[in-house]
N, C-alpha and C. Protein backbone atom coordinates (compact mmCIF):
# COMPACT_ATOMS: atom_id res chain seq x y z
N UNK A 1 -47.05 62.99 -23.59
CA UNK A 1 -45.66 62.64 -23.47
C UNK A 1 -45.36 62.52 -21.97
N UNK A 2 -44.08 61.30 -21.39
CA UNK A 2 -44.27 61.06 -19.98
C UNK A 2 -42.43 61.16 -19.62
N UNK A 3 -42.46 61.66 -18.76
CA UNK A 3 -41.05 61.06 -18.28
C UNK A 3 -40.29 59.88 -18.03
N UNK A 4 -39.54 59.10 -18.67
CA UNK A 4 -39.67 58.09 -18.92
C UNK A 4 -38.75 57.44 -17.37
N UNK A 5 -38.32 58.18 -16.88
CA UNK A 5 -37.21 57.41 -15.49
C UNK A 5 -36.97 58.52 -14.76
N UNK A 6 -36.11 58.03 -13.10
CA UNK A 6 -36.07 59.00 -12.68
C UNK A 6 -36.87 59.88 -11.35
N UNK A 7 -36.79 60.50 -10.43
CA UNK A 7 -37.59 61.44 -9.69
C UNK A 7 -38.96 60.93 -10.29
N UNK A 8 -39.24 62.01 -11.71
CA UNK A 8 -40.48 62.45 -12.29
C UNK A 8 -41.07 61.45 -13.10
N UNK A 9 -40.24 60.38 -12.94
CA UNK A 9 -41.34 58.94 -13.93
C UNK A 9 -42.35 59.07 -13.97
N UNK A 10 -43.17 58.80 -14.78
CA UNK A 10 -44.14 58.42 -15.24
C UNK A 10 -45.01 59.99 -15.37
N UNK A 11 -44.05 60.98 -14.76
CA UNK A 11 -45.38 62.07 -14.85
C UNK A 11 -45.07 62.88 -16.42
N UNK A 12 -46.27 63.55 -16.73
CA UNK A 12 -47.17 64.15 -17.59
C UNK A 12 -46.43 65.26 -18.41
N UNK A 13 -45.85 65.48 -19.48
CA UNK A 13 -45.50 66.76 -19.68
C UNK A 13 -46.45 66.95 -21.29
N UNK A 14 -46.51 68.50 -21.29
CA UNK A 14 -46.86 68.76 -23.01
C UNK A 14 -45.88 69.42 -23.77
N UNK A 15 -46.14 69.03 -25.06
CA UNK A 15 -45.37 69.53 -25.98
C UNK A 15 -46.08 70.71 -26.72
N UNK A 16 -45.02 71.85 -27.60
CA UNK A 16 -45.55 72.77 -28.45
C UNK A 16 -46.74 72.59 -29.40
N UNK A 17 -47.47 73.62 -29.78
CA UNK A 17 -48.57 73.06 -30.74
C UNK A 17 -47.71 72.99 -32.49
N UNK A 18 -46.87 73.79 -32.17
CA UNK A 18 -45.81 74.11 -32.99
C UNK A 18 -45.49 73.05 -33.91
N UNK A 19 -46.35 72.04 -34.56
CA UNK A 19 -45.64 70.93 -35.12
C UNK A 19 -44.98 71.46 -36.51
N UNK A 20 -44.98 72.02 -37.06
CA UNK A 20 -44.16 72.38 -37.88
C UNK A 20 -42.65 72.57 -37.82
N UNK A 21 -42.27 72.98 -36.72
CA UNK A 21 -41.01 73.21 -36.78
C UNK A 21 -40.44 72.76 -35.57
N UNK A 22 -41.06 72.25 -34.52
CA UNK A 22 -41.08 71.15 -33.52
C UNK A 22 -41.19 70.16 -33.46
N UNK A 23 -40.60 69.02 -33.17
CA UNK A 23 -40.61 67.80 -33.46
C UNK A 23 -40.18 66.86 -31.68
N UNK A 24 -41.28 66.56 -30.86
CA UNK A 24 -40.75 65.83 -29.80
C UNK A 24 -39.96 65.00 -29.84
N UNK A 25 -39.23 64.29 -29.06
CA UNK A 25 -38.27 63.34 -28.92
C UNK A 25 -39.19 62.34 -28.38
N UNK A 26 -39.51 61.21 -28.86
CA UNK A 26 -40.28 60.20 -28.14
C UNK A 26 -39.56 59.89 -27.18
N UNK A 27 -40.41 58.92 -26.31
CA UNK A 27 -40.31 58.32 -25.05
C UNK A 27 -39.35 57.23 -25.59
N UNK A 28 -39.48 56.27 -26.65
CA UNK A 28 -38.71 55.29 -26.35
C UNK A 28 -37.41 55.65 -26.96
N UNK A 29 -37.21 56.87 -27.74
CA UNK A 29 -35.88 57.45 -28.29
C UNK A 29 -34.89 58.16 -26.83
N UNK A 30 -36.06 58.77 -26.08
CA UNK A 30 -35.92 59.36 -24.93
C UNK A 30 -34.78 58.31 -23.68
N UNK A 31 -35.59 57.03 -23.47
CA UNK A 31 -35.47 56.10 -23.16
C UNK A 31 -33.99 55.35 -23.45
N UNK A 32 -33.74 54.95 -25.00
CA UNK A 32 -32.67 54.29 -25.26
C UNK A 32 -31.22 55.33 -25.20
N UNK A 33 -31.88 56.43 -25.47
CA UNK A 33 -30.35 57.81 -25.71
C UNK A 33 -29.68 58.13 -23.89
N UNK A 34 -30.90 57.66 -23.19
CA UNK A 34 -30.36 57.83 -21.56
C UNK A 34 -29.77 56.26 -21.33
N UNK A 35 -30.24 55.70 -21.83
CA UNK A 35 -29.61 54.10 -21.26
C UNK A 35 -28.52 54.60 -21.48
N UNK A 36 -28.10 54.44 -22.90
CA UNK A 36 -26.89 54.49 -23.46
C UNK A 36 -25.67 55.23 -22.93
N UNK A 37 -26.41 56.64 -22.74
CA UNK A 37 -25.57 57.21 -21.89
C UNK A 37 -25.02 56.75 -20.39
N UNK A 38 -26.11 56.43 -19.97
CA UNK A 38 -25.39 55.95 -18.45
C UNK A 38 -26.00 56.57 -17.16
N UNK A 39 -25.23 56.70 -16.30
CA UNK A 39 -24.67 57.49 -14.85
C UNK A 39 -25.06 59.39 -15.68
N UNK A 40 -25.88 59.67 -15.38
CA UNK A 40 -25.49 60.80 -15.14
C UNK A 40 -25.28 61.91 -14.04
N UNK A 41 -25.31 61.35 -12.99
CA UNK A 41 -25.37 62.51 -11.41
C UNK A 41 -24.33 63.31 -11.72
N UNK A 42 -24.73 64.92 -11.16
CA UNK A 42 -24.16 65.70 -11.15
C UNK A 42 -24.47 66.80 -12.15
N UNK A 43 -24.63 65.63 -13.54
CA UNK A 43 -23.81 66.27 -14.91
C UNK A 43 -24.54 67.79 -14.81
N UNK A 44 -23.95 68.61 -15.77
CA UNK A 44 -24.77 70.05 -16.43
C UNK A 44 -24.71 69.96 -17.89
N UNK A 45 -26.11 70.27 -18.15
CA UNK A 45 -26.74 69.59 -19.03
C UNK A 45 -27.06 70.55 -20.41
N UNK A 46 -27.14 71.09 -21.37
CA UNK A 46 -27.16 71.60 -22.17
C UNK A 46 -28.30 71.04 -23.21
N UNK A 47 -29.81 71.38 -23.39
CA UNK A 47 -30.96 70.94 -24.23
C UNK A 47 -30.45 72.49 -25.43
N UNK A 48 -30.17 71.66 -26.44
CA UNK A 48 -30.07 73.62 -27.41
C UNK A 48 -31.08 72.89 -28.58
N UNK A 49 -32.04 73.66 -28.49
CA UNK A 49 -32.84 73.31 -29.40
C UNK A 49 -34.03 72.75 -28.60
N UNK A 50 -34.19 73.19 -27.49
CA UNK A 50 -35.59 72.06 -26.51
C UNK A 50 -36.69 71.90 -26.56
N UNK A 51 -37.17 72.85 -27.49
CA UNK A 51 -38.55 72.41 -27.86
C UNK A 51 -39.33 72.13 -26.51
N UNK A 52 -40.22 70.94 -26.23
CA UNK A 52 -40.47 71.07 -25.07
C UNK A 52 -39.64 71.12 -23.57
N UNK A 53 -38.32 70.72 -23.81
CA UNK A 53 -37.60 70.70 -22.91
C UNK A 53 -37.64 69.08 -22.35
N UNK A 54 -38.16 68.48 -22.58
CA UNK A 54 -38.25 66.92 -22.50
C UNK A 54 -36.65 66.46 -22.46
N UNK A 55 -35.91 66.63 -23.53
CA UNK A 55 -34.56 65.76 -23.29
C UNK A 55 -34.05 67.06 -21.73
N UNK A 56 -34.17 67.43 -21.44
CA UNK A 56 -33.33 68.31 -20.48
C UNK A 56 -34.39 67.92 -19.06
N UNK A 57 -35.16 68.06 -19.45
CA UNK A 57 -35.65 67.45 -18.09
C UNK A 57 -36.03 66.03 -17.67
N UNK A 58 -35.59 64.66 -18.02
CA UNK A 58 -35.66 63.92 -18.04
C UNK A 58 -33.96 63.70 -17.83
N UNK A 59 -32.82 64.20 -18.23
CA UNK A 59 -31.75 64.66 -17.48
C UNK A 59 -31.94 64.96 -16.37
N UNK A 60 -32.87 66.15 -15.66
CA UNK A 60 -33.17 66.40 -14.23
C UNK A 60 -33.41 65.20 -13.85
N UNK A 61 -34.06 64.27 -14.27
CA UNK A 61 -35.50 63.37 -13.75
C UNK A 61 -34.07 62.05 -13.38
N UNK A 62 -32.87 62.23 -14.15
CA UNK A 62 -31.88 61.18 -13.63
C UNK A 62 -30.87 61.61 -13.11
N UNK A 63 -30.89 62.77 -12.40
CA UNK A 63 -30.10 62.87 -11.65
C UNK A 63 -28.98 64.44 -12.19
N UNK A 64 -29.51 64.84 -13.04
CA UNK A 64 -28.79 65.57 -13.61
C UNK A 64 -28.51 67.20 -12.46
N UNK A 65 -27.31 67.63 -12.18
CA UNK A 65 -27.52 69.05 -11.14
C UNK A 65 -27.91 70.19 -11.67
N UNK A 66 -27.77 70.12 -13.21
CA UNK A 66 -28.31 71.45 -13.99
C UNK A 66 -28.84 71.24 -15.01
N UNK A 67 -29.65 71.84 -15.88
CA UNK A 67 -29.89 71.43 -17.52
C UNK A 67 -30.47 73.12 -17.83
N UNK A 68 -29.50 73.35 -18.91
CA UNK A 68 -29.61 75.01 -19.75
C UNK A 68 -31.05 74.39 -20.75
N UNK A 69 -32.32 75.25 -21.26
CA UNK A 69 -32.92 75.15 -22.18
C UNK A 69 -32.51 76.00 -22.77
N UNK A 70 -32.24 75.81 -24.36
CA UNK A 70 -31.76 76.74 -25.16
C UNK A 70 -33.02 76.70 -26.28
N UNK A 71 -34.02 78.08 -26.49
CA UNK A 71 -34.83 78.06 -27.93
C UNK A 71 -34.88 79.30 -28.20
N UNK A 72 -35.38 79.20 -29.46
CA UNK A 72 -35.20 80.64 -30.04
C UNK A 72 -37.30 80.67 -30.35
N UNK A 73 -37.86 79.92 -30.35
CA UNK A 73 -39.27 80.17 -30.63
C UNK A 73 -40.06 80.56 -29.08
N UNK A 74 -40.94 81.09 -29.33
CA UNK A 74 -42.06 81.79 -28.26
C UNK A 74 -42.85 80.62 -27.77
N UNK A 75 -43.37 79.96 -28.30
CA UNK A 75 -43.99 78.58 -27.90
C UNK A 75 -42.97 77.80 -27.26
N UNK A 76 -42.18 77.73 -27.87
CA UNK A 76 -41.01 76.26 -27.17
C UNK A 76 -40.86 77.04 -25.77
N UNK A 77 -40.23 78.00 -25.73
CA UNK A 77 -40.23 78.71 -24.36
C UNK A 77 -40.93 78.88 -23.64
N UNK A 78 -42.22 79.20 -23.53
CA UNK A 78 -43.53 79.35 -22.73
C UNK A 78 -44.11 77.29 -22.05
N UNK A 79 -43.74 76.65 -23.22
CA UNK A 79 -44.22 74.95 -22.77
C UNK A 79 -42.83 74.36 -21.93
N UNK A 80 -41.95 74.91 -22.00
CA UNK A 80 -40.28 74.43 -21.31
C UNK A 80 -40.71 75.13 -19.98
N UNK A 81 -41.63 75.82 -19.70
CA UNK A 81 -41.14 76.91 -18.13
C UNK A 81 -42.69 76.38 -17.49
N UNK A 82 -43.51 76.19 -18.33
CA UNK A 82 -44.72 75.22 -17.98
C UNK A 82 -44.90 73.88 -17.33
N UNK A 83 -43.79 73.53 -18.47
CA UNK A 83 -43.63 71.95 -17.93
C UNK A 83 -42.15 71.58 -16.39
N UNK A 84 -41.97 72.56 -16.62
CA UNK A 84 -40.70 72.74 -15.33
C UNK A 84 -41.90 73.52 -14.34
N UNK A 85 -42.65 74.10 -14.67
CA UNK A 85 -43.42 74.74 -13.71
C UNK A 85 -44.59 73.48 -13.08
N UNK A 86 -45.23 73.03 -13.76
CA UNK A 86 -45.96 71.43 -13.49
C UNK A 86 -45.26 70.18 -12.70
N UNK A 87 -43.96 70.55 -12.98
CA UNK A 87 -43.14 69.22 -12.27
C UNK A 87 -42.24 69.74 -10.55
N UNK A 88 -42.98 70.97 -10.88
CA UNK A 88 -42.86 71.52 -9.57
C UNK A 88 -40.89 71.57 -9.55
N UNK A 89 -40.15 71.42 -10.35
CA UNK A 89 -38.83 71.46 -10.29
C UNK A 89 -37.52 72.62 -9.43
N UNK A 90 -37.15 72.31 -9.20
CA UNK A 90 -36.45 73.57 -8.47
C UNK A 90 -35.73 74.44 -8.87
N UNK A 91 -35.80 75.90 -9.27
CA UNK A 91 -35.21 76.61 -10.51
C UNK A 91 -33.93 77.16 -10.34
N UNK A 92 -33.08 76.63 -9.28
CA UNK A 92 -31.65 76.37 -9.40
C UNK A 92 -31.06 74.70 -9.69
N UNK A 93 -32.11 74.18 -10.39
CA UNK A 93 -31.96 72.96 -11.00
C UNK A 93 -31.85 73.44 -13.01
N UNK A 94 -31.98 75.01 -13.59
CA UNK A 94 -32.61 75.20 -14.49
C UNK A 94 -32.26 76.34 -15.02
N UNK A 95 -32.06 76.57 -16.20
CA UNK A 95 -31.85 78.11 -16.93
C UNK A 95 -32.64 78.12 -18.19
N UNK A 96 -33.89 78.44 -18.57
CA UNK A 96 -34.47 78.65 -19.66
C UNK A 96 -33.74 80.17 -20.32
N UNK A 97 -33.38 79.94 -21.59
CA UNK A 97 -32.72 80.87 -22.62
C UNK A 97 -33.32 81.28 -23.81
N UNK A 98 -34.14 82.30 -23.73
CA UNK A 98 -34.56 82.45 -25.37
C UNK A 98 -33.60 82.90 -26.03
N UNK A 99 -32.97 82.10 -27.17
CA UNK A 99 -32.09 82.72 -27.77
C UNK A 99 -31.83 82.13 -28.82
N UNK A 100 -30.74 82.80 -30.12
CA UNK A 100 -30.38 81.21 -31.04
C UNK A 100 -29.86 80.59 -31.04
N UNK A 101 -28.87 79.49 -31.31
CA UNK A 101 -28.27 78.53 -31.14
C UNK A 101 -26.38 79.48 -30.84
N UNK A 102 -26.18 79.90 -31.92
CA UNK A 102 -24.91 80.75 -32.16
C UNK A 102 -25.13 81.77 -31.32
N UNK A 103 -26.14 82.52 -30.85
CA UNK A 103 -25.61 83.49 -29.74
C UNK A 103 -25.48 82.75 -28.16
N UNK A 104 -26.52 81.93 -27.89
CA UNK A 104 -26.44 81.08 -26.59
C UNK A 104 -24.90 80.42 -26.54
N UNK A 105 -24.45 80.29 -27.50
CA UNK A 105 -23.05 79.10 -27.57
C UNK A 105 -21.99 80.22 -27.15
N UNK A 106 -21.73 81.04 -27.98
CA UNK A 106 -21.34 82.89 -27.42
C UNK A 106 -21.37 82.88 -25.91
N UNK A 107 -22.27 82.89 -25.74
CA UNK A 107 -23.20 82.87 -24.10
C UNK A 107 -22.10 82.50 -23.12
N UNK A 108 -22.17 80.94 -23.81
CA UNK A 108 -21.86 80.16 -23.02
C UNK A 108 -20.34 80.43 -22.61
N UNK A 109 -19.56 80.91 -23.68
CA UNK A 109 -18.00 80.44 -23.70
C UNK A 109 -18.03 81.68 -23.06
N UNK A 110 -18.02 83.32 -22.91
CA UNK A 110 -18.27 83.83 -22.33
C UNK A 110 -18.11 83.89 -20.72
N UNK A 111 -19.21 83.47 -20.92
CA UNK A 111 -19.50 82.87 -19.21
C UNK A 111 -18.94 81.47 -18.19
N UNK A 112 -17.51 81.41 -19.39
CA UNK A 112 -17.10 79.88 -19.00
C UNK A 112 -18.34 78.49 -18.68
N UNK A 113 -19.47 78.33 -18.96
CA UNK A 113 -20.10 77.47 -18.67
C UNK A 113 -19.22 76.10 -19.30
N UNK A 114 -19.25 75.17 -18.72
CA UNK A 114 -18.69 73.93 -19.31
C UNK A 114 -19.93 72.96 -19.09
N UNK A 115 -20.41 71.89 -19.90
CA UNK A 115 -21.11 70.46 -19.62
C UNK A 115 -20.52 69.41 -20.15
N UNK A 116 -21.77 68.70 -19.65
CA UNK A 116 -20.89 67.07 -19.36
C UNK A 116 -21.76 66.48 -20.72
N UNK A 117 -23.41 67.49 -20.72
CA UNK A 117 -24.03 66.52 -21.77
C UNK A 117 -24.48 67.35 -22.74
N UNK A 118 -24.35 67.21 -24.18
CA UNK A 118 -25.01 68.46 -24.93
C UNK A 118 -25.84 68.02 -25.94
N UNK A 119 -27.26 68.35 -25.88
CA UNK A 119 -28.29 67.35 -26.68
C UNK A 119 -28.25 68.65 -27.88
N UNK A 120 -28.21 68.25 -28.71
CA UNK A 120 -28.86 69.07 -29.96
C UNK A 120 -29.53 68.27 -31.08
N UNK A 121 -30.98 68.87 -31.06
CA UNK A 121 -31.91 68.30 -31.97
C UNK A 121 -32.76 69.51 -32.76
N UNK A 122 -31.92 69.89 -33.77
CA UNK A 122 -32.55 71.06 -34.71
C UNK A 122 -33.18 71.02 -35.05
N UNK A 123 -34.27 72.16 -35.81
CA UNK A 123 -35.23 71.52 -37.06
C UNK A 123 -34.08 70.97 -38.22
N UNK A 124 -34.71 69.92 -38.65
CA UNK A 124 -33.95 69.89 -39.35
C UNK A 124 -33.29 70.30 -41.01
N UNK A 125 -34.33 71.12 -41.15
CA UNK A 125 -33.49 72.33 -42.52
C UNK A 125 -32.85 73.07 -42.08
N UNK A 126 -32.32 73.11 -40.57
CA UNK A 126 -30.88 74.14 -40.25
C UNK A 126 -29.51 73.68 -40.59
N UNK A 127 -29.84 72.48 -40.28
CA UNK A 127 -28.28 71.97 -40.79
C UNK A 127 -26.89 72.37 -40.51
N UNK A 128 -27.48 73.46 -39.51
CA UNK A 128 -25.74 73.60 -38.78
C UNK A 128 -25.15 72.70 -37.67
N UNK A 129 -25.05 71.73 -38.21
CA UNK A 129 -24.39 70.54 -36.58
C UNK A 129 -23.26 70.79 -36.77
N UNK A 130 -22.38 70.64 -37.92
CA UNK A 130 -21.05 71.10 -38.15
C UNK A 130 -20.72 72.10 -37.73
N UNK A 131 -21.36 73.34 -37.76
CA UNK A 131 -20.79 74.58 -37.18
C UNK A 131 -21.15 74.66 -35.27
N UNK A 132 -22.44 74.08 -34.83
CA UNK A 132 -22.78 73.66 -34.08
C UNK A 132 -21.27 73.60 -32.67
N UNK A 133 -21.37 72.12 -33.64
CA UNK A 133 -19.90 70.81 -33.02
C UNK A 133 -18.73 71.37 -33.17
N UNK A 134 -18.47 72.07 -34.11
CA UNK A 134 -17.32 72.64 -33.98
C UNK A 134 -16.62 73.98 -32.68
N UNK A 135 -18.17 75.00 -32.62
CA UNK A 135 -17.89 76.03 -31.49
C UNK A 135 -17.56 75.43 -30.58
N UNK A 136 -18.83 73.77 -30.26
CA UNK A 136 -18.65 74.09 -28.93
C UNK A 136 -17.15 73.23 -28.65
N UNK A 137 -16.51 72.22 -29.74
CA UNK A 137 -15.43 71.70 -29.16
C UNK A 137 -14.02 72.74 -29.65
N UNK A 138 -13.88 73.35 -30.48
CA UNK A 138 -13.12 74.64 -30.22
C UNK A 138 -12.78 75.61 -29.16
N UNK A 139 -14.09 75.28 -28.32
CA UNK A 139 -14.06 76.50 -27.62
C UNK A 139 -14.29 76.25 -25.98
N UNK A 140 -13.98 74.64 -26.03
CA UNK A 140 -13.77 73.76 -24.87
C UNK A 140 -14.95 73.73 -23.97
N UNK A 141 -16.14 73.55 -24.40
CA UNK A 141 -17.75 73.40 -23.83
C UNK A 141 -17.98 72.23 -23.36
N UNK A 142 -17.42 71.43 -23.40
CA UNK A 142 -17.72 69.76 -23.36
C UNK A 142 -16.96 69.41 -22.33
N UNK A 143 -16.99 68.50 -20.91
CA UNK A 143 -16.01 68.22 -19.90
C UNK A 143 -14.98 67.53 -20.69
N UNK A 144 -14.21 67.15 -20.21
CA UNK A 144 -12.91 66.05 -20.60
C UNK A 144 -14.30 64.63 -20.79
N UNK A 145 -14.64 64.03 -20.27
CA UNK A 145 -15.56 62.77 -20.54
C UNK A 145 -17.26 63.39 -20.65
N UNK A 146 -17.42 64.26 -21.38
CA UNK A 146 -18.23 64.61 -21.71
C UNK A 146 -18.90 63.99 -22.83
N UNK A 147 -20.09 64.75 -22.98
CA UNK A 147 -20.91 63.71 -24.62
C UNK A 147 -21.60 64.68 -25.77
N UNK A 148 -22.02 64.39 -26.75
CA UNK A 148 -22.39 65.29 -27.25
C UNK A 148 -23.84 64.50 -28.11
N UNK A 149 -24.88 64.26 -28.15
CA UNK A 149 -25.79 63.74 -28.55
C UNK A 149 -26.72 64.62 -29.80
N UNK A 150 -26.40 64.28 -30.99
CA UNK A 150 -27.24 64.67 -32.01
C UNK A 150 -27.86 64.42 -32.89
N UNK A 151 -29.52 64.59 -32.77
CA UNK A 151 -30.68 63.66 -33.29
C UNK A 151 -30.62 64.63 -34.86
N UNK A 152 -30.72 63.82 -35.69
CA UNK A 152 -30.96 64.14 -37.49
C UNK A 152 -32.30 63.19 -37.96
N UNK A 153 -32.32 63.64 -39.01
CA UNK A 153 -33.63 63.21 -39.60
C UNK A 153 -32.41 61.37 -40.76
């Protein structure tokens, strides 16, 4: 898997062996979900669910000033701090979180964190996007022109 734009184009990352309950984001899904989006400089970035951390650092790779990894598995976490560790990244560019989805979101409001971009790509027999989408726009997580991006089967 490669970075598709950006600083880190073209370089190298790996994914979990974890295929069961991990599922990468391809390059050209990778690819069209950043077009689409745009401009992102500045943004702070929110991967919940990162698996390898690929959508969050490919955010770095365009410009992004922060990106949270949010996982709750031992593998996803160990290949997210690997592959930020390989790309040589700067770790006030970065917050790896082992945690679950509903306590990190907690976390977040908490700690006032606000972003601009919030990728969530579950396994998908969790099926909480609804409860998901709802904390975080209840609970004002999202900038005023913020986005919220969520991959389903």
């Amino acid at each position: 898997m490669r970075i598709v734009a950006g600083k880190y184009r073209h370089r190298i990352i790996t994914w979990p062996d974890d295929t069961k309950n991990i599922r990468p984001t391809k390059d050209r899904i990778r690819e069209s979900i950043f077009s689409a989006i745009g401009n992102i400089d500045n943004s702070i970035v929110l991967d919940l669910y990162a698996g390898s951390g690929a959508m969050g650092i490919e955010a770095l790779s365009r410009g992004a000033k922060k990106s949270y990894f949010v996982d709750i598995n031992n593998v996803a976490i160990s290949t997210i701090k690997n592959n930020l560790r390989s790309l040589n990244i700067n770790s006030n560019e970065y917050q790896v979180i082992k945690d679950d989805d509903v306590s990190a979101i907690k976390s977040f409001i908490n700690n006032n964190v606000i972003f601009d971009v919030i990728i969530l790509d579950p396994p998908y027999a969790i099926g909480e996007y609804n409860k998901i989408i709802n904390m975080i726009l209840d609970n004002n997580l999202i900038s005023k022109n913020g986005i919220i991006i969520c991959e389903s089967n």
